[in-house]
N, C-alpha and C. Protein backbone atom coordinates (compact mmCIF):
# COMPACT_ATOMS: atom_id res chain seq x y z
N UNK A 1 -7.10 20.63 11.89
CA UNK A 1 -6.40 20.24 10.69
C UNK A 1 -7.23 20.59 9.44
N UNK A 2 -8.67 20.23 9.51
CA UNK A 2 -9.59 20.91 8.51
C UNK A 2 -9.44 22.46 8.01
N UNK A 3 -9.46 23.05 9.12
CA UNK A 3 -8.92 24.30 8.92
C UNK A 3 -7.69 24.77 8.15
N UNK A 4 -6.24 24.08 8.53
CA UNK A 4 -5.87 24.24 7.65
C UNK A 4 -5.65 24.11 5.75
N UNK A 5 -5.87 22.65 5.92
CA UNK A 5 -6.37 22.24 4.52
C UNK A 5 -7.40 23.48 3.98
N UNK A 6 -8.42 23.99 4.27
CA UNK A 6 -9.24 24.85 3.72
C UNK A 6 -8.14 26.27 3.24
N UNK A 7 -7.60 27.06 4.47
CA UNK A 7 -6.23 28.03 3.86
C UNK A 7 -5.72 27.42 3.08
N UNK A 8 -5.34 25.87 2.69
CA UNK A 8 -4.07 25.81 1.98
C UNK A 8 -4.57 25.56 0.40
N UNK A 9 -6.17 25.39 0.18
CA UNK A 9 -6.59 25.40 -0.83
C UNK A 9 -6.76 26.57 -1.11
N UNK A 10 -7.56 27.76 -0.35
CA UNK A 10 -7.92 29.35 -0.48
C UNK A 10 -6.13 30.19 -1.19
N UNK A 11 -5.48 29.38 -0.58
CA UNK A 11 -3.95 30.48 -0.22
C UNK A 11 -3.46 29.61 -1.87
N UNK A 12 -3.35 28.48 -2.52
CA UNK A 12 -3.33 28.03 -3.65
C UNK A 12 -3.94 28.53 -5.13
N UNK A 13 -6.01 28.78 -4.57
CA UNK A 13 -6.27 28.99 -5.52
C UNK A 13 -6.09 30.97 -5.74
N UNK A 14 -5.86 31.58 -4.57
CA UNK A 14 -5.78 33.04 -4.92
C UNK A 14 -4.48 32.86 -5.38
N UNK A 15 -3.44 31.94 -5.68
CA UNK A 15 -1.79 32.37 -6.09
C UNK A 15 -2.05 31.84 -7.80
N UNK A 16 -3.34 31.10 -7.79
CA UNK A 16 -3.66 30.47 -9.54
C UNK A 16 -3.97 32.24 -9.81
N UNK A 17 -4.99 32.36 -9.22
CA UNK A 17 -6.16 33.77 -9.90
C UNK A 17 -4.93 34.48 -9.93
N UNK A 18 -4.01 34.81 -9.24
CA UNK A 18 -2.82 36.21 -9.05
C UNK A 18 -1.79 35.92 -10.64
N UNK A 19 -1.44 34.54 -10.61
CA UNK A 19 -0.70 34.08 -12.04
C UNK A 19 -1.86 34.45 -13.06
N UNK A 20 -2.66 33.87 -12.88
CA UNK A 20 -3.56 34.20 -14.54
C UNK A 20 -3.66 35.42 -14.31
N UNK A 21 -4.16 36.26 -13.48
CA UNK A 21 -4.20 37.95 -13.82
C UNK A 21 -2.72 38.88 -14.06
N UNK A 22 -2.12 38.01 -13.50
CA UNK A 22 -0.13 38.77 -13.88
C UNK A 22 -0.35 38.28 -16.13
N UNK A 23 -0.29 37.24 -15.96
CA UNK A 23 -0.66 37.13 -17.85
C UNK A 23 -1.18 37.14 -18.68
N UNK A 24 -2.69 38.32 -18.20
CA UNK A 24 -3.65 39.02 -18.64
C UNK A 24 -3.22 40.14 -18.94
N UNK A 25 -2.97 40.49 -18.14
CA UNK A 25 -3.10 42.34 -18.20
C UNK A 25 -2.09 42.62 -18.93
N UNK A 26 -2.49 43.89 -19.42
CA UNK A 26 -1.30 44.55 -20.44
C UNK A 26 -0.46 45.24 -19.62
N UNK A 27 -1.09 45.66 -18.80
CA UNK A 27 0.11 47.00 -17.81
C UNK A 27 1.05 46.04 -17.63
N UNK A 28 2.32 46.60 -17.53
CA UNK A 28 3.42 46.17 -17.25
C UNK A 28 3.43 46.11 -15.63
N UNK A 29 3.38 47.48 -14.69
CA UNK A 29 3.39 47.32 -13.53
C UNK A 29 2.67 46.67 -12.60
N UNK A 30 1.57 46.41 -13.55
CA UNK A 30 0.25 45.25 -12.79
C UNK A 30 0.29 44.12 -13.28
N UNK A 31 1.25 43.48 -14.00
CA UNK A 31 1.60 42.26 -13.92
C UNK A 31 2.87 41.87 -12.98
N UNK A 32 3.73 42.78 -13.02
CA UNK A 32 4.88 42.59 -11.88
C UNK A 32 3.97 42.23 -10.71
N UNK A 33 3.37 43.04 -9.96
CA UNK A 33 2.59 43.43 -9.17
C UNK A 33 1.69 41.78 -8.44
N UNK A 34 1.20 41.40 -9.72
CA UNK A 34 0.17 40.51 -9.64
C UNK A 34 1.32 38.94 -9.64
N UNK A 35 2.10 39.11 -10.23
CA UNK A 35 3.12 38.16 -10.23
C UNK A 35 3.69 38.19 -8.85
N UNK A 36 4.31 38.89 -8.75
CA UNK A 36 5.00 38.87 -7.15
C UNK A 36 4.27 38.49 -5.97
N UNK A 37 2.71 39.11 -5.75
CA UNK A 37 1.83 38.56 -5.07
C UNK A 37 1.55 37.13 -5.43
N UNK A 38 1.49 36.82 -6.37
CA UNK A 38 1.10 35.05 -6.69
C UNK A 38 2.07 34.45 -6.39
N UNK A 39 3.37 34.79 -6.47
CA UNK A 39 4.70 34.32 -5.59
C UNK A 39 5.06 34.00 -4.33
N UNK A 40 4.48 35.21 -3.69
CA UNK A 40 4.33 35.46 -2.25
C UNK A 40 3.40 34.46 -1.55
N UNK A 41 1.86 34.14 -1.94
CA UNK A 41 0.97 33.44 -2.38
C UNK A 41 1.50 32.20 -1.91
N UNK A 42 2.07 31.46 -3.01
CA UNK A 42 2.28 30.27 -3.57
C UNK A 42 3.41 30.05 -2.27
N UNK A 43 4.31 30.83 -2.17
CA UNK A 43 5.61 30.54 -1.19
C UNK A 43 4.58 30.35 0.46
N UNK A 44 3.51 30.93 0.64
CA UNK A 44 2.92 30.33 1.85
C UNK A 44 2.07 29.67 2.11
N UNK A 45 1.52 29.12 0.78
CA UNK A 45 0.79 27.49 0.56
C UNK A 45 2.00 26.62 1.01
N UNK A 46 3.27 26.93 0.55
CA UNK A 46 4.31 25.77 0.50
C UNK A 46 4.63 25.69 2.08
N UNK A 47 4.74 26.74 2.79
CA UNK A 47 5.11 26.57 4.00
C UNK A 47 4.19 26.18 4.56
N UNK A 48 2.50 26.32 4.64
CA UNK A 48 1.75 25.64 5.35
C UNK A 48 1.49 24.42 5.19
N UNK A 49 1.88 23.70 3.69
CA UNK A 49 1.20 22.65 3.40
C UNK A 49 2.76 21.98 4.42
N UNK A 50 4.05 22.21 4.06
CA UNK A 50 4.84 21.63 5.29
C UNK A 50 4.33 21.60 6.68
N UNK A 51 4.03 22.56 6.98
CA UNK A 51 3.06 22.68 8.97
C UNK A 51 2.31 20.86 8.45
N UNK A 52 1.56 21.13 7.99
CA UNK A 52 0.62 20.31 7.77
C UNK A 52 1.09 18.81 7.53
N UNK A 53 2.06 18.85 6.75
CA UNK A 53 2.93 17.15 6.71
C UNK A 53 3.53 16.98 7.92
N UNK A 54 4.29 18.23 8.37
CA UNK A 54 4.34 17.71 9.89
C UNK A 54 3.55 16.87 11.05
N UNK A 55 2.31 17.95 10.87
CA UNK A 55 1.39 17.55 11.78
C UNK A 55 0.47 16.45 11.40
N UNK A 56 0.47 15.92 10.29
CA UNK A 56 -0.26 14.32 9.93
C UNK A 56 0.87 13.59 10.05
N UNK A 57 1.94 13.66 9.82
CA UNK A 57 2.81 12.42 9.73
C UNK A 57 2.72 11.82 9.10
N UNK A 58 2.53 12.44 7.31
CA UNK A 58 2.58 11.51 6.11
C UNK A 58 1.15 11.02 5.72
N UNK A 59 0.17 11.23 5.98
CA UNK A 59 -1.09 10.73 5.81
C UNK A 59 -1.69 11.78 5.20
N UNK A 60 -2.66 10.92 4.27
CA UNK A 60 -3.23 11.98 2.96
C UNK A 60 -2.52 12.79 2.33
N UNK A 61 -1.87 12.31 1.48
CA UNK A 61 -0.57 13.18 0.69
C UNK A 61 -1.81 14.84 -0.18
N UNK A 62 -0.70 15.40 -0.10
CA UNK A 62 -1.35 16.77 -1.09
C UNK A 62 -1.03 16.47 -2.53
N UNK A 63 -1.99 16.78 -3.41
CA UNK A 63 -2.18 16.31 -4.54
C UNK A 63 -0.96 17.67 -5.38
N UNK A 64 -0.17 16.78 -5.93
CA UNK A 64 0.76 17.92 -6.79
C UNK A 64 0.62 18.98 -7.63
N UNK A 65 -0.64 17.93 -8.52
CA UNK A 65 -0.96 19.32 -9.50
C UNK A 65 -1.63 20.15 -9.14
N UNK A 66 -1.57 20.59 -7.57
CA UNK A 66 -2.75 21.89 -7.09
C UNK A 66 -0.95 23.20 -7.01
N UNK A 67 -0.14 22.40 -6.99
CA UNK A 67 1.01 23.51 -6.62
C UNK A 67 0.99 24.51 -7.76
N UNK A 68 0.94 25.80 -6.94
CA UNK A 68 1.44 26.80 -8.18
C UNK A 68 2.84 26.95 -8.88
N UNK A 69 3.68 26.86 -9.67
CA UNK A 69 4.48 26.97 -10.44
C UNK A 69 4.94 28.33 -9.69
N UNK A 70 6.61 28.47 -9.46
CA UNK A 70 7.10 29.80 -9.11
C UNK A 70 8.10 29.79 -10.44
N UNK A 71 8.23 31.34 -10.82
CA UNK A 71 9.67 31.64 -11.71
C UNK A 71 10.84 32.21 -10.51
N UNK A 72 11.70 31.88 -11.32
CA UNK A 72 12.72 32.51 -10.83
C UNK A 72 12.93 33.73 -11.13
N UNK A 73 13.53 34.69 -10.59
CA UNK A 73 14.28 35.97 -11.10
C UNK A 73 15.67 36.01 -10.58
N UNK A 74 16.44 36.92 -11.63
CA UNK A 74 17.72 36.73 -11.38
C UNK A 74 18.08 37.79 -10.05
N UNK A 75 17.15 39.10 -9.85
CA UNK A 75 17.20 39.66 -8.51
C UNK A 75 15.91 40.03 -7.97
N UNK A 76 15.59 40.41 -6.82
CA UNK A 76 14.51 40.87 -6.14
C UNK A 76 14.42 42.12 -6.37
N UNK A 77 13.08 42.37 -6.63
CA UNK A 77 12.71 43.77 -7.10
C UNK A 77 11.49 44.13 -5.77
């Protein structure tokens, strides 16, 4: 279970670093780029941190403000 908790912080804080470098950069295509990966990112913190509520059964809640923020888009690119 340690193990996971450690991915689900690693797989969190690379989807922070991927957002702040998508609203750094000037390139246009390397912010798409860096955005979509921090998306991707963030969408499999969310599914592991579920594995993980499964497998405690509600004990030691995950702290909210570690979640990365997703946008929406109106289509997939």
């Amino acid at each position: 279970m340690k193990d996971l908790r450690e991915r689900l912080e690693k797989l969190r804080a690379d989807a922070a670093d991927l957002a702040l470098m998508s609203r750094r950069t000037s390139d246009a295509g390397k912010r798409q780029l860096f955005g979509r990966l921090a998306e991707e990112l963030a969408i499999e913190a969310l599914e592991l941190e579920l594995v993980i509520k499964r497998q405690s059964a509600g004990s030691d809640p995950i702290e909210p403000d570690k979640v990365v923020p997703l946008s929406t888009r109106s289509k997939r690119e």
